[in-house]
C-alpha atoms as a PDB file:
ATOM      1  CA  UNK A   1    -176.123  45.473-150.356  1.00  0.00           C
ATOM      2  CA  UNK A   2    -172.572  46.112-148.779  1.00  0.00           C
ATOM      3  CA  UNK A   3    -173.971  45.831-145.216  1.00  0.00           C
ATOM      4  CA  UNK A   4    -172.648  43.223-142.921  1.00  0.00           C
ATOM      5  CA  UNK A   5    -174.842  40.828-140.913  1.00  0.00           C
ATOM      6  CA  UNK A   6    -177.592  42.346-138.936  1.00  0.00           C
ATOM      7  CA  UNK A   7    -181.479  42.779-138.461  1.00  0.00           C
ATOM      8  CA  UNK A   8    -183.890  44.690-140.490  1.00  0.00           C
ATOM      9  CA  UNK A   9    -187.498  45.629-138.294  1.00  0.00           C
ATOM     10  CA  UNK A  10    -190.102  45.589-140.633  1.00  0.00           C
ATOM     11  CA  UNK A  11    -193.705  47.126-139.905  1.00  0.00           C
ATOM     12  CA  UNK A  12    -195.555  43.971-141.807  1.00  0.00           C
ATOM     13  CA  UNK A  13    -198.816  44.918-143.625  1.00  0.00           C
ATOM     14  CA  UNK A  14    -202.072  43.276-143.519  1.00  0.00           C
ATOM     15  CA  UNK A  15    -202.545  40.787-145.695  1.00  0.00           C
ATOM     16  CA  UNK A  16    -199.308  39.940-146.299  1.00  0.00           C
ATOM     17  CA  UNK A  17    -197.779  36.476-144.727  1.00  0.00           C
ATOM     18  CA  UNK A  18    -194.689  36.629-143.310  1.00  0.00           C
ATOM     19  CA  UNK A  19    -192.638  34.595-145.885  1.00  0.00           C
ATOM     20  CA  UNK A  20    -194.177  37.178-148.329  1.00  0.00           C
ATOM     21  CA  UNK A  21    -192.177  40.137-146.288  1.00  0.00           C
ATOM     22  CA  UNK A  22    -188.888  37.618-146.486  1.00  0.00           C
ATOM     23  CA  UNK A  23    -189.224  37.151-150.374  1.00  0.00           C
ATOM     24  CA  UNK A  24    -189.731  40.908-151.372  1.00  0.00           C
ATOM     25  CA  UNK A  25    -187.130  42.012-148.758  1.00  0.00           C
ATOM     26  CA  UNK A  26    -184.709  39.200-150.580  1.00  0.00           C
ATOM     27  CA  UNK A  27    -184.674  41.570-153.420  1.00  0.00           C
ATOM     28  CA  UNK A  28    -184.954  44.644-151.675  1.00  0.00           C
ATOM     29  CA  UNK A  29    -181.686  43.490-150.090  1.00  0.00           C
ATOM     30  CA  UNK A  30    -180.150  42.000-152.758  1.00  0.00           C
ATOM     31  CA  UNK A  31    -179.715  38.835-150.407  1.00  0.00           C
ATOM     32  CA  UNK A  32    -181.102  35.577-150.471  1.00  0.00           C
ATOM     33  CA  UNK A  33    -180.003  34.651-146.808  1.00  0.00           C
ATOM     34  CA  UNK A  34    -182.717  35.884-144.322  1.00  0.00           C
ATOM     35  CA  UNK A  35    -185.025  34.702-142.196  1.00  0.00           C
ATOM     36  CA  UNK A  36    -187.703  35.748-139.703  1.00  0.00           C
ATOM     37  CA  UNK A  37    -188.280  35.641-135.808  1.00  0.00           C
ATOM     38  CA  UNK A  38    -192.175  34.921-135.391  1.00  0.00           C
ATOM     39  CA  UNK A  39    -194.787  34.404-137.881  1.00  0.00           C
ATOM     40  CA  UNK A  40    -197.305  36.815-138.280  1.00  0.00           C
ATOM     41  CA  UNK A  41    -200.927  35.834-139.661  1.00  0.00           C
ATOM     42  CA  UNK A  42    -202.037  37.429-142.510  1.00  0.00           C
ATOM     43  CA  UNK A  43    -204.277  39.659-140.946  1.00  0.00           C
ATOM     44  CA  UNK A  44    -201.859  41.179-138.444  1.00  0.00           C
ATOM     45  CA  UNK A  45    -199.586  43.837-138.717  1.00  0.00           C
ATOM     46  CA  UNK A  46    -196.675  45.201-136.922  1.00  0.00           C
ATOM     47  CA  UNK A  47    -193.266  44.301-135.778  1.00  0.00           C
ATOM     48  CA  UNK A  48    -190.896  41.003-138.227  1.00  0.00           C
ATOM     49  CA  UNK A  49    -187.610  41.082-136.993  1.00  0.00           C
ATOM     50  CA  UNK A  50    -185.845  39.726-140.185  1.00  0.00           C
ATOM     51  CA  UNK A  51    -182.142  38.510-139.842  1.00  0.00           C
ATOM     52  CA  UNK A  52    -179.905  38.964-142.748  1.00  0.00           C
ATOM     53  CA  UNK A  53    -176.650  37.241-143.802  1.00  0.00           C
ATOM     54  CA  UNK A  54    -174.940  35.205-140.742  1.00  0.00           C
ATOM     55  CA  UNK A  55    -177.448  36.811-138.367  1.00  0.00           C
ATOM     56  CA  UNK A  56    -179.780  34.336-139.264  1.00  0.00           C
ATOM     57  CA  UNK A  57    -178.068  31.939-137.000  1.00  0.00           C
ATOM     58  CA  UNK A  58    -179.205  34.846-134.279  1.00  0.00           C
ATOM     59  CA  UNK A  59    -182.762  34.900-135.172  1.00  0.00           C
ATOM     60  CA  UNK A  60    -183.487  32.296-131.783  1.00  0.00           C
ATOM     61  CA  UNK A  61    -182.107  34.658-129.565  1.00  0.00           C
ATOM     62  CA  UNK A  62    -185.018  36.940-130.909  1.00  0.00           C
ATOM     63  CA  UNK A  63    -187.275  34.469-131.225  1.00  0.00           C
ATOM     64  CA  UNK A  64    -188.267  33.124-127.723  1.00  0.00           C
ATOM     65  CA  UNK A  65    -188.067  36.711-126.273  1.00  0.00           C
ATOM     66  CA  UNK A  66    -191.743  37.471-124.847  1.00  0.00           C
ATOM     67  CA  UNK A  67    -194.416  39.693-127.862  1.00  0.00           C
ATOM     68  CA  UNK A  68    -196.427  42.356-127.095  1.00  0.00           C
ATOM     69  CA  UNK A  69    -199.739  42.652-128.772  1.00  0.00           C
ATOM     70  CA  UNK A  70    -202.575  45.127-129.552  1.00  0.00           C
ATOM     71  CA  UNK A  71    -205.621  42.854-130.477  1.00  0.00           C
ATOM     72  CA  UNK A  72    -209.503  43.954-130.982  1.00  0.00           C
ATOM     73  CA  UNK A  73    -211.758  40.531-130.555  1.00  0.00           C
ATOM     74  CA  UNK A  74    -215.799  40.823-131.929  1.00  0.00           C
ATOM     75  CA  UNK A  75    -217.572  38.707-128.833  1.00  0.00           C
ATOM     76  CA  UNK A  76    -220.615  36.378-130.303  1.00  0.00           C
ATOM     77  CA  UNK A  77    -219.399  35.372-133.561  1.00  0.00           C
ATOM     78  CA  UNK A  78    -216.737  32.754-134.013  1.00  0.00           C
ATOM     79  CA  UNK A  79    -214.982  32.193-137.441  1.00  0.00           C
ATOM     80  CA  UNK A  80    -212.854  29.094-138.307  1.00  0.00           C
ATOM     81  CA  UNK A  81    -209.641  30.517-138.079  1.00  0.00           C
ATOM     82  CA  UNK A  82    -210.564  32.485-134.822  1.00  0.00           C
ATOM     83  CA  UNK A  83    -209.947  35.953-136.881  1.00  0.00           C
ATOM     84  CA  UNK A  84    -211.405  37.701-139.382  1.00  0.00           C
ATOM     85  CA  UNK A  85    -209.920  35.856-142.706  1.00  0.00           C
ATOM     86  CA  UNK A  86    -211.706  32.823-141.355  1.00  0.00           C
ATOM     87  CA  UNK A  87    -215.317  32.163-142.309  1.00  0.00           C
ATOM     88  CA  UNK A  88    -218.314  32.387-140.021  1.00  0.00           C
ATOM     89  CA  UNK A  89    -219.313  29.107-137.714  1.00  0.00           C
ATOM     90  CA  UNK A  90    -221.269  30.430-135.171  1.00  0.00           C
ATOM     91  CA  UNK A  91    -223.366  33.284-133.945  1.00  0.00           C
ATOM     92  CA  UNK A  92    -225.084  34.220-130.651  1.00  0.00           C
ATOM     93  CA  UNK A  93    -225.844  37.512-129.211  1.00  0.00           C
ATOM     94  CA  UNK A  94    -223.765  37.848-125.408  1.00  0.00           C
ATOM     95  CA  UNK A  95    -224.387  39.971-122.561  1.00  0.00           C
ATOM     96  CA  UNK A  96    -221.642  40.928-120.356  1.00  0.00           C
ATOM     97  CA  UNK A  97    -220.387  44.103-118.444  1.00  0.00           C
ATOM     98  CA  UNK A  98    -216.488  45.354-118.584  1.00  0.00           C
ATOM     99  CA  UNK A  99    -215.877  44.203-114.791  1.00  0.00           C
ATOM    100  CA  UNK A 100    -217.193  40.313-116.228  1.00  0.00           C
ATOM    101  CA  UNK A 101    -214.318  41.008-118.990  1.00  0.00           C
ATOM    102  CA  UNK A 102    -211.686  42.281-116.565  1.00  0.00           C
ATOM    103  CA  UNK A 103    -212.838  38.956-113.770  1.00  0.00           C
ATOM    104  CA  UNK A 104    -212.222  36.893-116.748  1.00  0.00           C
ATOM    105  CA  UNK A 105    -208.572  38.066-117.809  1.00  0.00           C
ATOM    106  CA  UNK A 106    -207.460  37.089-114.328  1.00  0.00           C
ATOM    107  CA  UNK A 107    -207.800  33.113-115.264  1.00  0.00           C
ATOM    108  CA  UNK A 108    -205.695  33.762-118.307  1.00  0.00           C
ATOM    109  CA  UNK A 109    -202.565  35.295-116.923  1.00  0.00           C
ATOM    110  CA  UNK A 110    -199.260  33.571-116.024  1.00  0.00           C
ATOM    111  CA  UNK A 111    -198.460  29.677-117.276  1.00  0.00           C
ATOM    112  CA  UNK A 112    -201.928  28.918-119.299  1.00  0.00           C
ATOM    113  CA  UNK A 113    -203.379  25.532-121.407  1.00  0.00           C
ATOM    114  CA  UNK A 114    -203.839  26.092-125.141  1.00  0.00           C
ATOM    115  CA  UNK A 115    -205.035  24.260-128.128  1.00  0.00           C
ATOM    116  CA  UNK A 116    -203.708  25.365-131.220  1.00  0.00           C
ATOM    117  CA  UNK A 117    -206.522  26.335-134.037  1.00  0.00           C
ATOM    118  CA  UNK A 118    -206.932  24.051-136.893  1.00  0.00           C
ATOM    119  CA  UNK A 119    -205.949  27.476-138.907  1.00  0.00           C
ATOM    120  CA  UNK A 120    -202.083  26.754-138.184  1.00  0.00           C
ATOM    121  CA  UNK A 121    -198.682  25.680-138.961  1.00  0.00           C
ATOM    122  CA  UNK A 122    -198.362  23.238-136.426  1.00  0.00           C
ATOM    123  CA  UNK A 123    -197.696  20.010-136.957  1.00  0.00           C
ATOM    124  CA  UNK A 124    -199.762  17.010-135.844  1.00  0.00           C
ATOM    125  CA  UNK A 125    -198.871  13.491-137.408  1.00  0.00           C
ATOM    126  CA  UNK A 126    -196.250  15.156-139.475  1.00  0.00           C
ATOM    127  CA  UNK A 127    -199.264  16.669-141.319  1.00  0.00           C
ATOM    128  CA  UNK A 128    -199.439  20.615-140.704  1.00  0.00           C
ATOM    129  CA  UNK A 129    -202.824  21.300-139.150  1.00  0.00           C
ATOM    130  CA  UNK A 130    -203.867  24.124-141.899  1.00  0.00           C
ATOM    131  CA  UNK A 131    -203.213  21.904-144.691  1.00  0.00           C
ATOM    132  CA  UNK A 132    -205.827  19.436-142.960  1.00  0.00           C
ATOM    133  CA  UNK A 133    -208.226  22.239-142.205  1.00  0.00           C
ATOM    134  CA  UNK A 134    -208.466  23.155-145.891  1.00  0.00           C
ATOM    135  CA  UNK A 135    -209.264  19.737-146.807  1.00  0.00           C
ATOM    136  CA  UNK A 136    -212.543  19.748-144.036  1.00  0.00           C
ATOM    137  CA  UNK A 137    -210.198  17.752-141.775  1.00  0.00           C
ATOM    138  CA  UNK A 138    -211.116  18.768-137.922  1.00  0.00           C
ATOM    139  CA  UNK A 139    -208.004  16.172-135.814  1.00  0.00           C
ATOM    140  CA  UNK A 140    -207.232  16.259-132.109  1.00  0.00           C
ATOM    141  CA  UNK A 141    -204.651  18.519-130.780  1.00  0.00           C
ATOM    142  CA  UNK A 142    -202.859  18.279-128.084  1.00  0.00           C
ATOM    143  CA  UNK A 143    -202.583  21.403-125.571  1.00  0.00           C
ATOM    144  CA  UNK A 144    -199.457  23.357-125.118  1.00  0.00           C
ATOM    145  CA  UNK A 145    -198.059  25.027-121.970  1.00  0.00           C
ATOM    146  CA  UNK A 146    -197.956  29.047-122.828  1.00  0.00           C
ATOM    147  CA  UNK A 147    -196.748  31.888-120.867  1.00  0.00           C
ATOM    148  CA  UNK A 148    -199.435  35.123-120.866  1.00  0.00           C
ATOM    149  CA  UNK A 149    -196.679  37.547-119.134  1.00  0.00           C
ATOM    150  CA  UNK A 150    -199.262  40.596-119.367  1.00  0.00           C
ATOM    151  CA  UNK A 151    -203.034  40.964-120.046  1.00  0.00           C
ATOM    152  CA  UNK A 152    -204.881  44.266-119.821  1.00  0.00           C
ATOM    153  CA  UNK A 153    -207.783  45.248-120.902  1.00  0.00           C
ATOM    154  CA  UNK A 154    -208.177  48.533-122.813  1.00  0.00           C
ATOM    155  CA  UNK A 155    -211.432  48.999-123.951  1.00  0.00           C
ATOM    156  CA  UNK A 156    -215.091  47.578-123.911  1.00  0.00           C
ATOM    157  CA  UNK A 157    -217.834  48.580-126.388  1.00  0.00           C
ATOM    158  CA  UNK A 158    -221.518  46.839-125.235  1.00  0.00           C
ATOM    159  CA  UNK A 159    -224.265  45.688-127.840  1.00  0.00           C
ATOM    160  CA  UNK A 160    -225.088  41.933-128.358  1.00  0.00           C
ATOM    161  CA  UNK A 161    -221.782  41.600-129.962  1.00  0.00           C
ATOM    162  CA  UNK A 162    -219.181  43.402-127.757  1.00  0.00           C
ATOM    163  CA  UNK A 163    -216.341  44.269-129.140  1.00  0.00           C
ATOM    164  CA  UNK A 164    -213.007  44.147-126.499  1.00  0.00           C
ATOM    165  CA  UNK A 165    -209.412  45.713-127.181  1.00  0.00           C
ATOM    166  CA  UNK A 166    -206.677  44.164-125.132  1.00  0.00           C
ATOM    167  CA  UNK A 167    -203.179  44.222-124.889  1.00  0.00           C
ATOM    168  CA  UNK A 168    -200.872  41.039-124.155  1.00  0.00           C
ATOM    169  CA  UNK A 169    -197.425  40.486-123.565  1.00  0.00           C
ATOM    170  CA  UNK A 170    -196.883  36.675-124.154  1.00  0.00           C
ATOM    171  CA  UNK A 171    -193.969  33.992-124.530  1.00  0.00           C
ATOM    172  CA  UNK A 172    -193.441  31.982-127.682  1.00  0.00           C
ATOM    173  CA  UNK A 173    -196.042  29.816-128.871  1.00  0.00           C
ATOM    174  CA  UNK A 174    -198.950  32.216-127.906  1.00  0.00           C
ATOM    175  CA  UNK A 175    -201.860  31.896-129.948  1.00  0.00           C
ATOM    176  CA  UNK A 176    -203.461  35.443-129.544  1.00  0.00           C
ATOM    177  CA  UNK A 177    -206.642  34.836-130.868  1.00  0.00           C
ATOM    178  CA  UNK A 178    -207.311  31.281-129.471  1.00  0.00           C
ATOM    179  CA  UNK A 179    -206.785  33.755-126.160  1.00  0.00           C
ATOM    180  CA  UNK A 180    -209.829  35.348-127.011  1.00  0.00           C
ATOM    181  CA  UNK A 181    -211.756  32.980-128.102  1.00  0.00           C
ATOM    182  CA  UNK A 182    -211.147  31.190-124.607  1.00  0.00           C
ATOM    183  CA  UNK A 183    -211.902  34.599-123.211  1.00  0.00           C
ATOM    184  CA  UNK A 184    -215.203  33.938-124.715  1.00  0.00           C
ATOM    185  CA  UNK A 185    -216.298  30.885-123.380  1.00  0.00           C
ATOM    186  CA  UNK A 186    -215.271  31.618-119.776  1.00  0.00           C
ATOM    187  CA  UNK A 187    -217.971  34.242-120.467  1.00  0.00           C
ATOM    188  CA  UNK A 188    -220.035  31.895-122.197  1.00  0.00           C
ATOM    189  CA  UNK A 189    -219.841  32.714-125.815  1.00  0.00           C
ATOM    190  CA  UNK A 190    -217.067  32.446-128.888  1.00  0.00           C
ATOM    191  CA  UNK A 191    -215.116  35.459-130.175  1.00  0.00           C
ATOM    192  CA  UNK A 192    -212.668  35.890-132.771  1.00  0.00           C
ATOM    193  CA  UNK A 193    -209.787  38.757-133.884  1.00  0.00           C
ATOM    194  CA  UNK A 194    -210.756  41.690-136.186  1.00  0.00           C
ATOM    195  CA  UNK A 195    -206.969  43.335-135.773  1.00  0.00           C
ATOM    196  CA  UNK A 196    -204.225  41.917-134.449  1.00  0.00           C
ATOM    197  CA  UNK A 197    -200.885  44.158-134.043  1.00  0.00           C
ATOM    198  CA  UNK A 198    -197.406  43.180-132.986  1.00  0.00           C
ATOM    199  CA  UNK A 199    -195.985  46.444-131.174  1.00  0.00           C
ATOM    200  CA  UNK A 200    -192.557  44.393-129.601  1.00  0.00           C
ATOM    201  CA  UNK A 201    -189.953  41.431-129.344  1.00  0.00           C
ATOM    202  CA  UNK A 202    -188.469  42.188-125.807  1.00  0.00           C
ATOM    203  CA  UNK A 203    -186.704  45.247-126.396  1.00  0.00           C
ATOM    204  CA  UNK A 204    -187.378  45.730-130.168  1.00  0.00           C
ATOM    205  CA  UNK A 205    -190.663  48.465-131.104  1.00  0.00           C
ATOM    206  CA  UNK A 206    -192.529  48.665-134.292  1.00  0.00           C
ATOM    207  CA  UNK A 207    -191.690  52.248-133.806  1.00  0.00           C
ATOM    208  CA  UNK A 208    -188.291  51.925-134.830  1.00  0.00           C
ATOM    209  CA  UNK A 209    -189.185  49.494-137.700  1.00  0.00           C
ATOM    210  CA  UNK A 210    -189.831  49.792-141.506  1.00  0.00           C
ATOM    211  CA  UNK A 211    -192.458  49.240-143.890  1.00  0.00           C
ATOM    212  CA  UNK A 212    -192.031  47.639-147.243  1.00  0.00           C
ATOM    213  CA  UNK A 213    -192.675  50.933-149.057  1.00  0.00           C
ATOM    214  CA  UNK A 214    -189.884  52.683-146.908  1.00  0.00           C
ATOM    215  CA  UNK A 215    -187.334  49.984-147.324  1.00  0.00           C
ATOM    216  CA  UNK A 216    -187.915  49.999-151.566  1.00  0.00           C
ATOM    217  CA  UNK A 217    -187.356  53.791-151.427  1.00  0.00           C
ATOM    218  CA  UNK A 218    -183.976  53.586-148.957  1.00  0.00           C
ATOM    219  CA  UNK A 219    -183.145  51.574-151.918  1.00  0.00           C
ATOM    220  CA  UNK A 220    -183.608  53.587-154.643  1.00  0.00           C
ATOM    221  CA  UNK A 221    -181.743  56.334-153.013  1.00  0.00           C
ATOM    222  CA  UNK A 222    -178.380  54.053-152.117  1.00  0.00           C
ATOM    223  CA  UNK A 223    -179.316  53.792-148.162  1.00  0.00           C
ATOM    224  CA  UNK A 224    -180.176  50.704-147.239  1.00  0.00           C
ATOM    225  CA  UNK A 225    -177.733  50.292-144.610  1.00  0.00           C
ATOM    226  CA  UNK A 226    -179.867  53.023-142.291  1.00  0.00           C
ATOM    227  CA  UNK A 227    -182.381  49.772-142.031  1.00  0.00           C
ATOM    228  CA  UNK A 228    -180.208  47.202-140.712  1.00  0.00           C
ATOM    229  CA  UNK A 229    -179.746  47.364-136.861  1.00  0.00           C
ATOM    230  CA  UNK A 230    -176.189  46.256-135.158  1.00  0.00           C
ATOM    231  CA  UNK A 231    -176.521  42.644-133.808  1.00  0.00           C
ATOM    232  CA  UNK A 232    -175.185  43.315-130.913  1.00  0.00           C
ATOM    233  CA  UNK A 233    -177.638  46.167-130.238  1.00  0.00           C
ATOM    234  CA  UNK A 234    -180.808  44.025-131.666  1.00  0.00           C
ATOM    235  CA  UNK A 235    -179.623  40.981-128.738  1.00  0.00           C
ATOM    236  CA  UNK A 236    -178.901  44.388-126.062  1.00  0.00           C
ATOM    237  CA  UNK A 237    -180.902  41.656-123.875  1.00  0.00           C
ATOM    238  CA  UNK A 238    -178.061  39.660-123.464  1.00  0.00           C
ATOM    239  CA  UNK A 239    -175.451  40.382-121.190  1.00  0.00           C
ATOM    240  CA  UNK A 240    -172.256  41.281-122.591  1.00  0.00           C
ATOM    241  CA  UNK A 241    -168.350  40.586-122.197  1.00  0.00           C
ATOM    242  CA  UNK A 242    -165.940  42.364-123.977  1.00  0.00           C
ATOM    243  CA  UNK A 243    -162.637  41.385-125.160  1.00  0.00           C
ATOM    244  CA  UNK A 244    -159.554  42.535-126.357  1.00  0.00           C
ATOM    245  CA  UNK A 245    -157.833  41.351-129.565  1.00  0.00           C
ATOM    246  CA  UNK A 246    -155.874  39.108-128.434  1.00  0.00           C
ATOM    247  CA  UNK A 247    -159.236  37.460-126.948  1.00  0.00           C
ATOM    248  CA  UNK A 248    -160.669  37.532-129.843  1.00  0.00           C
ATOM    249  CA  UNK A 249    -158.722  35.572-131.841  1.00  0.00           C
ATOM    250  CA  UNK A 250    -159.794  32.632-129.650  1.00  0.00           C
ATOM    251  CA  UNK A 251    -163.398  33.610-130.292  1.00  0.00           C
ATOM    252  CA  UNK A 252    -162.692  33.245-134.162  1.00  0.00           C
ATOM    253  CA  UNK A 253    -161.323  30.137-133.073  1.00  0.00           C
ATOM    254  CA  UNK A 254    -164.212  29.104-131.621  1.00  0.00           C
ATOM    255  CA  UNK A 255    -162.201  28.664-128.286  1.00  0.00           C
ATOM    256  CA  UNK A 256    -163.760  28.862-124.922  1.00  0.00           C
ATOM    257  CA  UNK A 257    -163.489  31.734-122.290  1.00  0.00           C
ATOM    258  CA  UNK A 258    -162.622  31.543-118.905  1.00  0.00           C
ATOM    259  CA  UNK A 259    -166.456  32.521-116.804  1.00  0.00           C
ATOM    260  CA  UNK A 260    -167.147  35.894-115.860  1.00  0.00           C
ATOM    261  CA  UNK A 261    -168.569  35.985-111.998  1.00  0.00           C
ATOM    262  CA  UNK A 262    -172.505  36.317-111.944  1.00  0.00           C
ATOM    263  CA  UNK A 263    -173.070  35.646-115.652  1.00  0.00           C
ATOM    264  CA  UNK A 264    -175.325  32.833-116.253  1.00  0.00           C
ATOM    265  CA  UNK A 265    -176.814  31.297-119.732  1.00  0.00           C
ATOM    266  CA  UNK A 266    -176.243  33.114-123.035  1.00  0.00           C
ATOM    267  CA  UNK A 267    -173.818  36.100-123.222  1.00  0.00           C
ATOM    268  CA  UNK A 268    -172.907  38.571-125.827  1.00  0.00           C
ATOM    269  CA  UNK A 269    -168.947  38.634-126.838  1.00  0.00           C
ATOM    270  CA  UNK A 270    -167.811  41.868-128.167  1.00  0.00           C
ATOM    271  CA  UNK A 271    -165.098  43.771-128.935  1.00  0.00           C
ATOM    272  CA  UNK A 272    -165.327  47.864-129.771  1.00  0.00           C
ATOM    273  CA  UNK A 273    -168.863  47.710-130.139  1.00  0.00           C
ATOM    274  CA  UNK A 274    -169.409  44.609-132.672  1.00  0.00           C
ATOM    275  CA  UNK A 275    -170.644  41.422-131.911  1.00  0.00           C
ATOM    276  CA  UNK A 276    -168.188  38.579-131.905  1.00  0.00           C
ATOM    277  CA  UNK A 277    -170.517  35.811-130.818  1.00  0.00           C
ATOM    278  CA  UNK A 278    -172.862  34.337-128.382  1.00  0.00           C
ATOM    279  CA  UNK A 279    -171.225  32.128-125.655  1.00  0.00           C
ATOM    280  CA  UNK A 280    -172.627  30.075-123.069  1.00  0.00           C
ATOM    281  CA  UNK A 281    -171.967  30.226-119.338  1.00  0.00           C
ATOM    282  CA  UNK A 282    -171.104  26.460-117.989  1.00  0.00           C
ATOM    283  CA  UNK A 283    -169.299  25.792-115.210  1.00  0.00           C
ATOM    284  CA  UNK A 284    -166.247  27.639-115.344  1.00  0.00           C
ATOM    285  CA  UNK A 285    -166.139  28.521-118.514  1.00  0.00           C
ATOM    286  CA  UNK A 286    -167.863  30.395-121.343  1.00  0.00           C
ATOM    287  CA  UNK A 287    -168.913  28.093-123.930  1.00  0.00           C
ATOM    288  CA  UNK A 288    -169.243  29.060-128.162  1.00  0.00           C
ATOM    289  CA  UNK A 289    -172.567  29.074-129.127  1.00  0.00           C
ATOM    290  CA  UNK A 290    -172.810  31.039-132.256  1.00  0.00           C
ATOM    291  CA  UNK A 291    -169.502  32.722-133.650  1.00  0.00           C
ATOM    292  CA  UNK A 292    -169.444  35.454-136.097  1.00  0.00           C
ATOM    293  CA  UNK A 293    -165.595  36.772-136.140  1.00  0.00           C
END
């Protein structure tokens, strides 16, 4: 495709992992550089921001920006991979009222403990945990510091196995359904996922975002550029400073700035609308972090 650098949002289907939506869009695009900001499971859907060509030195920006979440969780049954791809471990009827749910949440907002699920890319040992977990392999993992920005709960169905929807808006790292599984226990049973939807990425919405099917068809018909979003608008987070062209000829230089009063860490540096590069504010001076020009 003829399209410069830029983001694609892509409306991932279930079932698919997210290094399956990066190889088909490689030859949807007709580019082998992209990457992705945020695994998905395979049983979620919703919102991959994938960067293409240069942007994929962007794709941190994106990355650490806080996710929101639409998750259902099945109280009373816990599965190994704390969702619904995982197989059954346990089972035990619970009994608990919508105010007992809503008490609950209260423990799990703000800066929270978490132990990532044996179903996971992390790493312990230099070994990835899910690579242990298919060999029967249960190790020690140490917890992680997490960020739970937003926690609401949306609806409660009762029955020995209730089923809760809840929405979360969490920093990077959040394991959604080890969430609810710890929701569980503080009410004294296990729980795990049955859907799992990304809805945003700071300012980005699965309602402006693509699915696979729409992206092969703004193929066929010779419009693929309608798909890939402006880097400067998909970082709009970032403050911006613009520059003239003279100014901008240091930035392709990869020359520092002089500061801009009140600006503090990253910054976007454009000029007529397109993204030059991210700087860094230091001291007096506006640092190169990523140049583009």
């Amino acid at each position: 495709m003829s399209a410069g650098p830029g983001f694609v949002l892509v409306d991932k289907a279930g079932g698919w992992t997210s290094h399956d939506v990066v190889a088909k869009s490689r030859r949807i695009l007709g580019m082998r550089r992209i990457g992705h900001a945020g695994t998905l499971d395979p049983m979620a859907t919703g919102l991959l921001v994938l960067g293409i060509g240069r942007a994929t030195r962007l794709l941190r920006f994106v990355t650490d920006l806080p996710k929101e979440y639409e998750a259902t969780a099945l109280f009373g049954v816990a599965t190994d991979s704390l969702d619904a791809d995982g197989e059954v471990t346990a089972r035990a009827p619970m009994s608990f009222e919508r105010e007992d749910v809503a008490r609950a949440m209260n423990c799990f907002r703000g800066e929270i403990l978490q132990t990532p699920p044996m179903v996971s890319a992390v790493k312990v040992g230099g070994k990835r945990l899910h690579e242990m977990a298919r060999r029967g392999e249960e190790v020690e993992r140490p917890a992680r510091r997490v960020r739970v920005h937003r926690l609401e709960l949306e609806s409660y169905s009762a029955g020995p196995f209730p089923e809760v929807r809840f929405r979360v808006v969490g920093g990077s790292g959040l394991y959604v359904r080890v969430l609810a599984d710890d929701l569980a226990k503080a009410l004294g049973g296990r729980a795990h996922l049955t859907s799992l939807r990304r809805v945003g990425s700071g300012g980005l919405r699965v309602e402006k975002a693509w699915t696979i099917e729409q992206l092969v068809c703004l193929g066929d018909e010779g419009r693929l550029a309608e798909a890939v979003l402006e880097p400067a608008a998909a970082l709009a987070h970032l403050p911006s400073v613009r520059v003239d062209h003279d100014e901008a000829v240091r930035v392709s230089y990869g020359q520092r700035l002089p500061a801009t009063p009140g600006l503090d860490g990253h910054v976007r540096v454009t000029m007529d609308g397109r993204l030059l590069a991210i700087y860094r504010a230091s001291d007096d001076r506006l640092v190169p972090e990523v140049v583009l020009a």
